[in-house]
Protein backbone atom coordinates (compact mmCIF):
# COMPACT_ATOMS: atom_id res chain seq x y z
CA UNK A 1 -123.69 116.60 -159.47
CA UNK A 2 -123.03 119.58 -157.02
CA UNK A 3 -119.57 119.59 -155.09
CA UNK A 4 -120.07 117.52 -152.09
CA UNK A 5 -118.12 117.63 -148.93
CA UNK A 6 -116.51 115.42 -147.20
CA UNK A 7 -117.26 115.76 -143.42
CA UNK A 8 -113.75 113.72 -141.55
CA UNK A 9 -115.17 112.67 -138.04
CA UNK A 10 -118.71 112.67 -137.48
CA UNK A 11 -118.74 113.67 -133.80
CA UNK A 12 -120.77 116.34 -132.44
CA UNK A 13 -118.97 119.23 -134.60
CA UNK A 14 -118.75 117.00 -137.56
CA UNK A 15 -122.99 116.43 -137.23
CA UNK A 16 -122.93 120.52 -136.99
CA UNK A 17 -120.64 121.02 -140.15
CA UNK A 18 -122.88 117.94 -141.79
CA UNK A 19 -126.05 120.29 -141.06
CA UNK A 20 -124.73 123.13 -141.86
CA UNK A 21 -124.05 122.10 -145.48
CA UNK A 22 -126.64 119.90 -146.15
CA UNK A 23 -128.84 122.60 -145.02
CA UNK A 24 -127.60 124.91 -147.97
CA UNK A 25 -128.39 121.80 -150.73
CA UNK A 26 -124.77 120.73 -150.72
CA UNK A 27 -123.84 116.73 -150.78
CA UNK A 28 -122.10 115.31 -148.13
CA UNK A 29 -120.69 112.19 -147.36
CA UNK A 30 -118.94 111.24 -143.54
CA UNK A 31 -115.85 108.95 -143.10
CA UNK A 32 -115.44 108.12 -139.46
CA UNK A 33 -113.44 105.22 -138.03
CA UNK A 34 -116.92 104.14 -136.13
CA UNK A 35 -120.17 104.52 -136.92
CA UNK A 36 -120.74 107.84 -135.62
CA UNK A 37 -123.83 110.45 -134.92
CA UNK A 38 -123.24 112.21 -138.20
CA UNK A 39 -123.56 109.04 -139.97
CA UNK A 40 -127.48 108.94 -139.00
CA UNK A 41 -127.92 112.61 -139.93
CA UNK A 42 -130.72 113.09 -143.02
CA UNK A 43 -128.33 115.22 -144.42
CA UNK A 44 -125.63 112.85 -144.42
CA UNK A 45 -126.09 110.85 -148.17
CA UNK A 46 -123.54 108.15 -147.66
CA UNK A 47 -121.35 107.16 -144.69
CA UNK A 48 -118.22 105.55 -145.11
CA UNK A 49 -115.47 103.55 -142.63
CA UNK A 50 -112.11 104.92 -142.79
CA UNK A 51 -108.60 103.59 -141.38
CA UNK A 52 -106.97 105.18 -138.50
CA UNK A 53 -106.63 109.10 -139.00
CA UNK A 54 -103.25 109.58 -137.96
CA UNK A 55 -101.98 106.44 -140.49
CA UNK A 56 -100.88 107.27 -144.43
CA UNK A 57 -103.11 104.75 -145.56
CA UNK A 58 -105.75 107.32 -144.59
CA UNK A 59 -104.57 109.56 -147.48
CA UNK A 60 -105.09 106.58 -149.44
CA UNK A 61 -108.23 105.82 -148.28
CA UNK A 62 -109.05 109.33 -149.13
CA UNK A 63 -108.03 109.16 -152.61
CA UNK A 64 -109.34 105.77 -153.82
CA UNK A 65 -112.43 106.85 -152.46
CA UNK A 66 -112.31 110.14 -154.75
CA UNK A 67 -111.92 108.26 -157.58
CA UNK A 68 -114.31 104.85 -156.62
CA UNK A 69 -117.12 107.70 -155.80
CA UNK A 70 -116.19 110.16 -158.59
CA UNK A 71 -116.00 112.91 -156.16
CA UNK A 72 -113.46 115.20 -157.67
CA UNK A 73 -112.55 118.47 -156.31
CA UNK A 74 -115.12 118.01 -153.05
CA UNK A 75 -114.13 119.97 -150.24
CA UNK A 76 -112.63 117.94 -146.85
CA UNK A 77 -113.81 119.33 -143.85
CA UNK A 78 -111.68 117.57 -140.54
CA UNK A 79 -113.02 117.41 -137.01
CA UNK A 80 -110.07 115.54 -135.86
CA UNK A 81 -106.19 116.54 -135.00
CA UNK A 82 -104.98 113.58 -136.18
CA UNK A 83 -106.75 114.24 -139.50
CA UNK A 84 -105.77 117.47 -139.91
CA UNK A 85 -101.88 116.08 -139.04
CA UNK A 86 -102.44 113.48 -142.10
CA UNK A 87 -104.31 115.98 -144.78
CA UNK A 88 -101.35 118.40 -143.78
CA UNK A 89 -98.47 116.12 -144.46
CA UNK A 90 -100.47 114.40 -147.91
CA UNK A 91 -101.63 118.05 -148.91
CA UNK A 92 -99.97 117.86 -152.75
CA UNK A 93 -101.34 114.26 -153.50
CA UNK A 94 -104.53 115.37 -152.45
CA UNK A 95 -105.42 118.27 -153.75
CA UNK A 96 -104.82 116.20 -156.90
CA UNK A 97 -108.65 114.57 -156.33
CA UNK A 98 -110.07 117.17 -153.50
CA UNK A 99 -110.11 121.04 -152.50
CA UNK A 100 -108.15 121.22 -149.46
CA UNK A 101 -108.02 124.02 -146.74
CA UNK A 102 -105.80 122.56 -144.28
CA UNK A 103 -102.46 124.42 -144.52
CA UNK A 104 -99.30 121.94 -145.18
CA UNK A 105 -97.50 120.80 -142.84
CA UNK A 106 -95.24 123.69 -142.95
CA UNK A 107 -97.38 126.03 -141.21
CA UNK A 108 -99.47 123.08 -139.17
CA UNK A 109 -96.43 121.78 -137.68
CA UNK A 110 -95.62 125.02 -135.72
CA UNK A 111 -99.03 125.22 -134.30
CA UNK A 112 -99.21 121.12 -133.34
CA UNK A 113 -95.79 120.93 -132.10
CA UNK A 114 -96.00 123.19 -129.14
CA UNK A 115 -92.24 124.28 -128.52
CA UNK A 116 -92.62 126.03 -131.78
CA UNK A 117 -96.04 127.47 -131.15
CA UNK A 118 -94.70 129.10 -127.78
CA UNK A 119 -91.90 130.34 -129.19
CA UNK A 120 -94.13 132.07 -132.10
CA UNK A 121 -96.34 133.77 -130.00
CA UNK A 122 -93.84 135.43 -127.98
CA UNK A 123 -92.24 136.81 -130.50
CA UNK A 124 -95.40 138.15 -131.95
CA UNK A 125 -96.35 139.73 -128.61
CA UNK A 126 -98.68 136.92 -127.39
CA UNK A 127 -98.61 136.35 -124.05
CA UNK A 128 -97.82 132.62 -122.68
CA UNK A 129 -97.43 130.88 -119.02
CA UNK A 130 -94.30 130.64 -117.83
CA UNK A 131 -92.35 127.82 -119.91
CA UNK A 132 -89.79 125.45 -119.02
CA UNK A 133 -88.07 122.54 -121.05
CA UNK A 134 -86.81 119.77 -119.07
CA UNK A 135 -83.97 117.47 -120.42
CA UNK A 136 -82.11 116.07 -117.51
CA UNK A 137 -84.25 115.18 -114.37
CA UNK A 138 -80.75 113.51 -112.45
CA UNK A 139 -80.31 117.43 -111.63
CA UNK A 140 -82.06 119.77 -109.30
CA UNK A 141 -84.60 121.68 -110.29
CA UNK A 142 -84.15 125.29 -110.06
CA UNK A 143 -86.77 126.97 -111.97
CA UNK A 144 -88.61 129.80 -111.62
CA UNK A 145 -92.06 128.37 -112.32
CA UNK A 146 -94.30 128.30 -109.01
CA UNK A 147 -96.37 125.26 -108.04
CA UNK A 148 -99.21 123.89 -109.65
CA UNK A 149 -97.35 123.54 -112.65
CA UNK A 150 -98.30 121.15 -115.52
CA UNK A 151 -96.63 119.23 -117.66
CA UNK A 152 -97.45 118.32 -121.40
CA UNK A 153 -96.34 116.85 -124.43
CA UNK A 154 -94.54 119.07 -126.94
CA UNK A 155 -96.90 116.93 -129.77
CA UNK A 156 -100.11 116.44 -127.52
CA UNK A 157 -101.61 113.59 -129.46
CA UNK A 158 -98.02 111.43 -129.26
CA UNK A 159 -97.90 112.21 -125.39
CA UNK A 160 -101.39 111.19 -124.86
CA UNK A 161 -100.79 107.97 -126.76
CA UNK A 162 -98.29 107.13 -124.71
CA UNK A 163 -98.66 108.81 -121.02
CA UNK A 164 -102.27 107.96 -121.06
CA UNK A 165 -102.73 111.90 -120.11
CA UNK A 166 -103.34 115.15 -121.58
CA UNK A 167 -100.89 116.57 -118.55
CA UNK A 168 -99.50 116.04 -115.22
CA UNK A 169 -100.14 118.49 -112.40
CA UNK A 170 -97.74 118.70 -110.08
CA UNK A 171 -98.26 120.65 -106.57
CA UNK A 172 -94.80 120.64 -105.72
CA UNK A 173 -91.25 119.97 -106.46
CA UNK A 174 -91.70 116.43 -104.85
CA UNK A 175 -94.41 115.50 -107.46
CA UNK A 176 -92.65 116.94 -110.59
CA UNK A 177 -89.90 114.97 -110.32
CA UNK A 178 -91.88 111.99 -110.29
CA UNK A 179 -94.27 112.88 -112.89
CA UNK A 180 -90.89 113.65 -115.02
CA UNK A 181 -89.51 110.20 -114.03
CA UNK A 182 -93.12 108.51 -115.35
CA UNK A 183 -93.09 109.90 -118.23
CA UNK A 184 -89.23 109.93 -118.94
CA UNK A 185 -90.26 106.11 -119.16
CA UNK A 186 -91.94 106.03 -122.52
CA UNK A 187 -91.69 109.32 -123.76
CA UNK A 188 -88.07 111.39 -123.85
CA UNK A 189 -88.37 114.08 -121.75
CA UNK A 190 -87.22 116.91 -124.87
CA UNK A 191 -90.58 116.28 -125.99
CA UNK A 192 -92.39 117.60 -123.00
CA UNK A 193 -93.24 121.12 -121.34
CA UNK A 194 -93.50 122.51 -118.28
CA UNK A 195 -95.96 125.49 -117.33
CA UNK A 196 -97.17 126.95 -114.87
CA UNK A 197 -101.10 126.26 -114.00
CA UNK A 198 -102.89 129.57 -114.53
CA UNK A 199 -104.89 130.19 -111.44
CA UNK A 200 -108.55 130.20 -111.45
CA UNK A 201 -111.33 131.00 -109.17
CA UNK A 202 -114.46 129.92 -111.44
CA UNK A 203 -114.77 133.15 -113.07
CA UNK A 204 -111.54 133.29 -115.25
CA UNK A 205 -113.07 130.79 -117.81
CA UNK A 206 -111.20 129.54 -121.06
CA UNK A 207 -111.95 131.92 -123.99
CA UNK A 208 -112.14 130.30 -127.08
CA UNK A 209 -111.10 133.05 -130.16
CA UNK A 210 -112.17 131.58 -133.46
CA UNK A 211 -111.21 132.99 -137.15
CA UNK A 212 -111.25 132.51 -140.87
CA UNK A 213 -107.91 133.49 -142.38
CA UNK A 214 -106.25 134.17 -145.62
CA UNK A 215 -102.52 134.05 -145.58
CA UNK A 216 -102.88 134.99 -142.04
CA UNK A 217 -105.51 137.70 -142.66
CA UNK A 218 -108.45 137.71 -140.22
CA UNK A 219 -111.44 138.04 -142.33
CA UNK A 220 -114.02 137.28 -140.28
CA UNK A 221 -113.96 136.47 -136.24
CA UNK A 222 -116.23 134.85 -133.32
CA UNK A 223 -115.50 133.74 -129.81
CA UNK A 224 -117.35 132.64 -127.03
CA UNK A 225 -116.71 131.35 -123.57
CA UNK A 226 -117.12 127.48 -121.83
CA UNK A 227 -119.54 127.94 -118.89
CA UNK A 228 -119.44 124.53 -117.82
CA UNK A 229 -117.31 121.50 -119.04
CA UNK A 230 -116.15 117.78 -118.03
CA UNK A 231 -114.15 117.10 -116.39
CA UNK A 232 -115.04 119.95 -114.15
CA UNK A 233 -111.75 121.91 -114.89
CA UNK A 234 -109.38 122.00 -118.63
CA UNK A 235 -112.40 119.89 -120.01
CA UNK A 236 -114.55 119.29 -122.90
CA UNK A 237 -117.57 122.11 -123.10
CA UNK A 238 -120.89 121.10 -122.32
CA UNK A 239 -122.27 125.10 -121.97
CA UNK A 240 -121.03 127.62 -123.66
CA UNK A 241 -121.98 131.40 -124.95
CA UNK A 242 -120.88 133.66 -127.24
CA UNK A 243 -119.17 136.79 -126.00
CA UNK A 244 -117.43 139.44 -127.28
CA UNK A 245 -113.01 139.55 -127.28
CA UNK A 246 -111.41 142.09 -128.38
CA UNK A 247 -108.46 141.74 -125.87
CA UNK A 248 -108.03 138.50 -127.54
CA UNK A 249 -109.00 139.56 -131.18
CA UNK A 250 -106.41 142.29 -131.05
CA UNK A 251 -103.38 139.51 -129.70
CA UNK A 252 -104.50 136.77 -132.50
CA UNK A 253 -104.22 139.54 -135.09
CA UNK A 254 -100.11 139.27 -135.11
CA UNK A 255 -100.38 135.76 -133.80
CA UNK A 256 -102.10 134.13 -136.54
CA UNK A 257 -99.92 136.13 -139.69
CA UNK A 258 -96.84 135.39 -137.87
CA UNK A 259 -98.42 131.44 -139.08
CA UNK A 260 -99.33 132.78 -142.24
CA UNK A 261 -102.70 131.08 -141.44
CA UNK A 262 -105.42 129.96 -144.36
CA UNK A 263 -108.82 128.56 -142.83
CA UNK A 264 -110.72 128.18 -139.73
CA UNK A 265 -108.75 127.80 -136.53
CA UNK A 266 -109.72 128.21 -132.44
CA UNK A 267 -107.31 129.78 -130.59
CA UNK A 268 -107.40 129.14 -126.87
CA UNK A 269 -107.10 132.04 -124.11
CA UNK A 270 -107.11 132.04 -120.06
CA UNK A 271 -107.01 135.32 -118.30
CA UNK A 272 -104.20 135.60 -115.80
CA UNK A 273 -105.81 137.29 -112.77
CA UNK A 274 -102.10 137.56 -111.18
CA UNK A 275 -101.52 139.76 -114.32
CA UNK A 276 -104.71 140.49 -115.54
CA UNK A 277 -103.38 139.23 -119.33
CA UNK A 278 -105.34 136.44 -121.57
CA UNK A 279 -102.42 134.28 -122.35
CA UNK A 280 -102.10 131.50 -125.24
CA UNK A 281 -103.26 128.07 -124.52
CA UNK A 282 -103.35 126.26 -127.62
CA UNK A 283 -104.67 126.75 -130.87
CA UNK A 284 -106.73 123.57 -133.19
CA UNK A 285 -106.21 124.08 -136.64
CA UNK A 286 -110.11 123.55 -137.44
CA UNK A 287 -113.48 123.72 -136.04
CA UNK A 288 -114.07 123.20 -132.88
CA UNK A 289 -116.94 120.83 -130.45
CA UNK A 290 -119.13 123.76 -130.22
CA UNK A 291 -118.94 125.30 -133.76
CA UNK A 292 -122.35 125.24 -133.84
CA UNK A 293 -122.59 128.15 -132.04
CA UNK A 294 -121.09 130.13 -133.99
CA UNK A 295 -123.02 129.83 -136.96
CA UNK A 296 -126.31 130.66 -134.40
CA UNK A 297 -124.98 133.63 -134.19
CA UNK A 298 -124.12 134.81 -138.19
CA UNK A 299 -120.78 132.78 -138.12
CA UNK A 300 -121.01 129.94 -140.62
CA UNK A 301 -117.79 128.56 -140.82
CA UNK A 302 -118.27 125.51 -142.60
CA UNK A 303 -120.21 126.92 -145.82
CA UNK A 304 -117.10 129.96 -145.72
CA UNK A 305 -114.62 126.45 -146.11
CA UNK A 306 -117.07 125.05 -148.90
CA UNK A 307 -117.28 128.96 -150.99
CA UNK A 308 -113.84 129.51 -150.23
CA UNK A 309 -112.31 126.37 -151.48
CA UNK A 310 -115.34 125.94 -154.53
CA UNK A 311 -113.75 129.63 -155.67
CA UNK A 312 -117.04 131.77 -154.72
CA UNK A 313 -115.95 134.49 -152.72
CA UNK A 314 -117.75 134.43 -149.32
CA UNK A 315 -119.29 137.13 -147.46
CA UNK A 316 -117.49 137.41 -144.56
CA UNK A 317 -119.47 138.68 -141.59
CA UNK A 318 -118.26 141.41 -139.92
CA UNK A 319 -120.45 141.15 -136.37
CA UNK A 320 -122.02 138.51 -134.60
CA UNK A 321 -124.82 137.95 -132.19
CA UNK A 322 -123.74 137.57 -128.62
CA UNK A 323 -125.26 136.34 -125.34
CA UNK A 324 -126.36 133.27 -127.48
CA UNK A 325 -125.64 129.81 -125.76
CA UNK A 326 -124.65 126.01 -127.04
CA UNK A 327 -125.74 123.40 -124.75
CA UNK A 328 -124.50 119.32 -125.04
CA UNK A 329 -127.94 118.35 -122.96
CA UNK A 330 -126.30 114.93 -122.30
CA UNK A 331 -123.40 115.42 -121.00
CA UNK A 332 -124.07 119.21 -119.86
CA UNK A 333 -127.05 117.41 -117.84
CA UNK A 334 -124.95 114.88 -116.17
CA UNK A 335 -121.99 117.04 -115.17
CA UNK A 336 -124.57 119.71 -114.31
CA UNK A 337 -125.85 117.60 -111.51
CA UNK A 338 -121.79 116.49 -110.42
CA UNK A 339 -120.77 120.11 -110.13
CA UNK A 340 -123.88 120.95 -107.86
CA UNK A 341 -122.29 117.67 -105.65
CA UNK A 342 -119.15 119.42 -105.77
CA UNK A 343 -120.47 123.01 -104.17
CA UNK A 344 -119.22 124.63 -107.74
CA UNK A 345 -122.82 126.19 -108.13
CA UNK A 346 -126.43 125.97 -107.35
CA UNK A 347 -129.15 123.85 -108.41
CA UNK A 348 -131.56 127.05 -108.88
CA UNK A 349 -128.63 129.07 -111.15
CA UNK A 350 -128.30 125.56 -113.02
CA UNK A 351 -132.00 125.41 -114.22
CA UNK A 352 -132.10 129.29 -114.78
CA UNK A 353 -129.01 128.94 -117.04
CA UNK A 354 -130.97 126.09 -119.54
CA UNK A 355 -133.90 128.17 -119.30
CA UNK A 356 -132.27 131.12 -120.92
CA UNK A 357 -133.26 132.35 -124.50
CA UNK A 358 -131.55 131.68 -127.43
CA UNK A 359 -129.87 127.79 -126.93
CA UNK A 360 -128.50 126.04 -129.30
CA UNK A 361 -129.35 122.10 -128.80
CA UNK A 362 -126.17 119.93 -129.85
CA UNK A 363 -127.64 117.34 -130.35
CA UNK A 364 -131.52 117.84 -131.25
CA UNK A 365 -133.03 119.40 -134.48
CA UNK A 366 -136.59 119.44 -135.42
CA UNK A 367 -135.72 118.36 -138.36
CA UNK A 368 -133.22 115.92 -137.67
CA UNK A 369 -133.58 113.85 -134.83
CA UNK A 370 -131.75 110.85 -135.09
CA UNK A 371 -128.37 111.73 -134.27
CA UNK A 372 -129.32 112.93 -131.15
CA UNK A 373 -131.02 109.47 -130.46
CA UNK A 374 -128.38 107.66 -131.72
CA UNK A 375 -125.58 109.82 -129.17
CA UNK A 376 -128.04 108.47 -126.13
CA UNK A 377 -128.05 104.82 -127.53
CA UNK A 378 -124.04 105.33 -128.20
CA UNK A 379 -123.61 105.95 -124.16
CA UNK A 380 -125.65 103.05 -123.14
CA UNK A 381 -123.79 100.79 -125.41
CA UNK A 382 -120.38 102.56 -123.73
CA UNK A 383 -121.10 101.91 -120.38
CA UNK A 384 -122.54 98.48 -121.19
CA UNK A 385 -118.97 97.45 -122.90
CA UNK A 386 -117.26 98.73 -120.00
């Protein structure tokens, strides 16, 4: 049989890496914790339950399944941090039964710990918000970060996990020092950030810069911009486009060999209007929600990971459509109608945007329809539980 892949997480971008292969003839089989979208793809030949992502018996899981399913040398394709954290830090024993792209943990570890990433980028010429590491909250605080500032975990899955929170925002000096105490509660306070909140007046939108590398060679790029998202600010796309970034291609370019980089990876921007300078958000070591997109427009990342890692030397495109759009019509439809509510546009520029030309459905293929069912029937059964 053909090398298969092995699609980790079958969300929305693990149904649109599941498409994308099966598409081109290739075998794939999902692993997800739940029984996810993906899972009811026609593409998708077998789905199978996993353990916990961010656990060690997931590498296990991983390779008694190799050998149970007699799967060797299939390519692993994550959707998930906490997988990628896992396949980074099992890498050797792995690659033993599978091809592997995610770097070890090594070169992963100084893009998910954040202190590191920071310090990375500025020394490569990337620009960053204003930083500062607090230790000792019993003293005053005399920085020179100006209010909103925000507050994160150094390792963003831990501090969600225990905060609760992706970040605090804190208006003033009042609120960071409670914020500090909260978390200072669970979570030592060396593992935390402070930055400042990049302003934003709805047209300074977060730019995501997207790239296949070799050894931290850019091969081939694509980026594209979040038009709407949920929550209503820092949230998850539900509209997007593809765009053109060169401001942002040319910082990634040192950025991503100073990380001596191998595979797909998004790279976050937000323009600073104060400045006028895209500065480093974060970066995901792997494909992204809307990936999809990308491959609309001549961008297929997840059959470059399968060639790559099968030894066939892709093609690497070297232009992409733009002006294309991704739309989530779920969740784009229902926070469509909450940011009308909240005055942050009109109903009639709302329907012209989902009338436009050239929109990718997340969720909805012609010729393969069920996942997109099953994501409705998924929501009623969420709400329902709740």
């Amino acid at each position: 049989m053909r090398n298969g892949a092995i699609i980790i997480e079958g969300h929305v971008q693990g149904l649109s890496n599941t498409r994308a292969l099966g598409e081109a003839g290739i075998p794939i089989y999902v692993v997800d914790k739940i029984k996810c979208i993906a899972a009811h793809s026609k593409y998708c030949q077998k789905y199978i339950q996993c353990p916990d992502y961010a656990s060690d018996a997931f590498a296990d899981f991983l390779m008694e399944l190799a050998q149970k399913e007699q799967i060797q040398d299939w390519v692993l394709i994550p959707s998930n941090d906490h997988a990628v954290m896992t396949l980074s830090k099992h890498k050797s024993c792995l690659e033993e039964y599978y091809n592997v792209i995610t770097p070890g943990w090594e070169i992963i570890q100084n893009i998910y710990d954040k202190s590191r990433l920071l310090t990375i980028a500025e020394s490569a010429g990337v620009p960053i918000p204003a930083t500062h590491y607090f230790e000792d909250i019993a003293k005053e605080i005399n920085t020179e970060l100006s209010f909103p500032v925000l507050t994160k975990g150094r390792f963003g899955l831990s501090f969600y996990k225990a905060t609760g929170k992706k970040a605090f925002l804190a208006n003033n000096e009042a609120e960071l020092k409670d914020h500090l105490n909260e978390i200072e509660s669970v979570l030592p306070l060396n593992e935390t950030f402070t930055q400042e909140m990049i302003p934003t007046d709805g047209t300074n939108k977060t730019i995501s810069y997207t790239a296949f590398c070799t050894n931290g060679d850019i091969k081939t790029h694509w980026a594209g911009v979040k038009l709407r998202e949920h929550p209503l600010q820092f949230g998850t796309a539900t509209f997007t486009k593809s765009i053109e970034a060169e401001e942002c291609h040319r910082q990634s370019i040192p950025l991503l060999k100073a990380l001596n980089y191998t595979g797909v990876c998004e790279v976050e921007y937000l323009l600073d209007p104060r400045t006028n300078e895209y500065k480093l958000i974060e970066i995901n070591a792997r494909t992204w929600l809307w990936v999809e997109l990308a491959k609309a427009c001549g961008v297929d990342y997840a059959k470059l990971i399968y060639d790559f890692n099968n030894g066939n030397l892709p093609e690497f495109p070297q232009s992409y459509e733009t002006d294309y759009y991704w739309r989530n019509p779920v969740t784009d439809t229902v926070y469509g109608i909450m940011g009308f509510f909240k005055g942050r546009y009109s109903m009639k520029d709302y329907i012209s945007s989902i009338r436009k030309p050239n929109i990718t459905n997340a969720l909805f293929q012609k010729r393969d329809m069920m996942p997109g069912w099953m994501y409705i029937v998924s929501l009623f059964s969420f709400f329902k539980n709740r």
